[in-house]
C-alpha atoms as a PDB file:
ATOM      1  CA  UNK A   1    -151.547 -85.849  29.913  1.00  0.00           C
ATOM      2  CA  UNK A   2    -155.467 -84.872  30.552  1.00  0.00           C
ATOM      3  CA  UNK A   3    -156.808 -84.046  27.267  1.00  0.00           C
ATOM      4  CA  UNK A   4    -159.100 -81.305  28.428  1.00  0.00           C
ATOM      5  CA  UNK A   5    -156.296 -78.982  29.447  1.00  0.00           C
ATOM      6  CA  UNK A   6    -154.218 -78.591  26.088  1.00  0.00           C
ATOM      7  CA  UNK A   7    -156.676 -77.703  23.307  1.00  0.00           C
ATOM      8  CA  UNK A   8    -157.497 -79.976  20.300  1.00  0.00           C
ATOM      9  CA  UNK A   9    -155.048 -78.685  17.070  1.00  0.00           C
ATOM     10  CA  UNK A  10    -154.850 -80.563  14.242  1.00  0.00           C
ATOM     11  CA  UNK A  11    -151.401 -82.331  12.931  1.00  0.00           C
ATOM     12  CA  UNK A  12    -150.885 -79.726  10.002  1.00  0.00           C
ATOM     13  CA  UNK A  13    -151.591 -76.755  12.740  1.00  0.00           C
ATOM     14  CA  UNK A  14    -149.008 -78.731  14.963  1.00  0.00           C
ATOM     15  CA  UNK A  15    -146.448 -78.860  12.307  1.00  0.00           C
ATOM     16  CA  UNK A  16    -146.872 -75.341  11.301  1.00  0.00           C
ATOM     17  CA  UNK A  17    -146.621 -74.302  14.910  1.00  0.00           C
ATOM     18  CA  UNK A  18    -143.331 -76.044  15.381  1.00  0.00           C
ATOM     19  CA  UNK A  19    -141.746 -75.144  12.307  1.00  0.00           C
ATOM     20  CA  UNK A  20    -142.628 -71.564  13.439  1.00  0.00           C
ATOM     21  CA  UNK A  21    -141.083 -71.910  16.994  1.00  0.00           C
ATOM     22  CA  UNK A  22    -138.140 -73.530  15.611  1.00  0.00           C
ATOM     23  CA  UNK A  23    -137.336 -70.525  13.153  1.00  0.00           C
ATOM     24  CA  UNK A  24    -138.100 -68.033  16.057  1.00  0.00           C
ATOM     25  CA  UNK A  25    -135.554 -69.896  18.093  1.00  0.00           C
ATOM     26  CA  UNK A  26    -132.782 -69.941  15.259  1.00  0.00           C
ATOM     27  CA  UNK A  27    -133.312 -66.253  14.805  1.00  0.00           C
ATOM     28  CA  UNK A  28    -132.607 -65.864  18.636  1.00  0.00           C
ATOM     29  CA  UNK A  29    -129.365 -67.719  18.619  1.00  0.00           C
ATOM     30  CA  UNK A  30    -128.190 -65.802  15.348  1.00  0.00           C
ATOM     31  CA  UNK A  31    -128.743 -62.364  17.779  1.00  0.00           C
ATOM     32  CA  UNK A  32    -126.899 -63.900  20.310  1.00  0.00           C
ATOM     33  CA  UNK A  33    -123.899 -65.062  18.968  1.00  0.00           C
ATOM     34  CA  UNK A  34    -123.682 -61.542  17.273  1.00  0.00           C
ATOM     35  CA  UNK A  35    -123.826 -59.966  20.459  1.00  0.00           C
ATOM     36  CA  UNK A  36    -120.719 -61.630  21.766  1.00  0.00           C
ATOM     37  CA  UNK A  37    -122.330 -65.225  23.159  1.00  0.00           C
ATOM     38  CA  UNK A  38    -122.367 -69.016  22.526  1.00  0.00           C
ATOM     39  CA  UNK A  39    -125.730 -70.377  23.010  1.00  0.00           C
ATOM     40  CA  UNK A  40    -126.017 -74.431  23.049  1.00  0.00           C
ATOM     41  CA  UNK A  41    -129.217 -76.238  22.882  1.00  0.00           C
ATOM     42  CA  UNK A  42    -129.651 -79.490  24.818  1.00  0.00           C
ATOM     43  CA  UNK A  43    -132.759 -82.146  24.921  1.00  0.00           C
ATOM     44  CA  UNK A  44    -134.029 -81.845  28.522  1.00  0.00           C
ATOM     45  CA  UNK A  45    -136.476 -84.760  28.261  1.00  0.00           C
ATOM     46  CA  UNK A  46    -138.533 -86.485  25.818  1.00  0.00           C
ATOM     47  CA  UNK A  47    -142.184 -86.159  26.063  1.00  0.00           C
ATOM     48  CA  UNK A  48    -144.407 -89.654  24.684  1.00  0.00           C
ATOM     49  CA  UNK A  49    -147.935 -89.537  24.321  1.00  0.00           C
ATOM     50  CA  UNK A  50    -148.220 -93.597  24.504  1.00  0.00           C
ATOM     51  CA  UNK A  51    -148.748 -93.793  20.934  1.00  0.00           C
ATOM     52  CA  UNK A  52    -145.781 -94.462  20.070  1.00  0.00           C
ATOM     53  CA  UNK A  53    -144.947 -90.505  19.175  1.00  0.00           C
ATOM     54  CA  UNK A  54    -142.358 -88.156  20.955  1.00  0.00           C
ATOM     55  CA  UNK A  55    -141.010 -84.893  20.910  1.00  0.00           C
ATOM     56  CA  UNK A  56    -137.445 -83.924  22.316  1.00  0.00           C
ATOM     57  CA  UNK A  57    -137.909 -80.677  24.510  1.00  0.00           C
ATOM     58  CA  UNK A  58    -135.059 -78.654  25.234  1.00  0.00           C
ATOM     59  CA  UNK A  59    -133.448 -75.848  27.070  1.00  0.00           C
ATOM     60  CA  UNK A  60    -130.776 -73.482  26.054  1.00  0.00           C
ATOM     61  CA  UNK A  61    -127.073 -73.055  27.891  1.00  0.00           C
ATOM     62  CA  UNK A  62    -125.083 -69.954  27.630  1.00  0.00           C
ATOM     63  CA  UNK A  63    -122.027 -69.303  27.650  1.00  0.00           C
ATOM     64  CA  UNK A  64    -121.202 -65.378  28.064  1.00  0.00           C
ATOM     65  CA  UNK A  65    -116.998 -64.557  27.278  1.00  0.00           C
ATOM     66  CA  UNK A  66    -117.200 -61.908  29.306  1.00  0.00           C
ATOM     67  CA  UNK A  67    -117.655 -63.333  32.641  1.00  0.00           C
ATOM     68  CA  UNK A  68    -114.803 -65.762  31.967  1.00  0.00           C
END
């Protein structure tokens, strides 16, 4: 990854960030469910940054009753 195109955070602005998206996400799959949907959430890829650090990234499935 070229470091000049993702700007310089530090780790405890990273970890806030994350926890952050994570609750956001949670909150979104609550409001789905309640509106009649499964949603499942599945690891895509797994990004390294040669350091010996990773992050699973993920994408979300849907699965609507009413079109079945």
């Amino acid at each position: 990854m070229d470091d000049a195109a993702e700007p310089s955070i530090d780790r405890d602005t990273a970890l806030q960030y994350i926890a952050e998206a994570v609750d956001r996400v949670n909150r979104a799959v609550l409001y789905a469910v309640n509106s009649g949907v499964s949603v499942e959430i599945v690891r895509t890829s797994r990004h390294h940054d040669g350091c010996g650090n990773w992050g699973d990234q993920m994408a979300h499935e849907i699965i609507d009753k009413q079109e079945n």
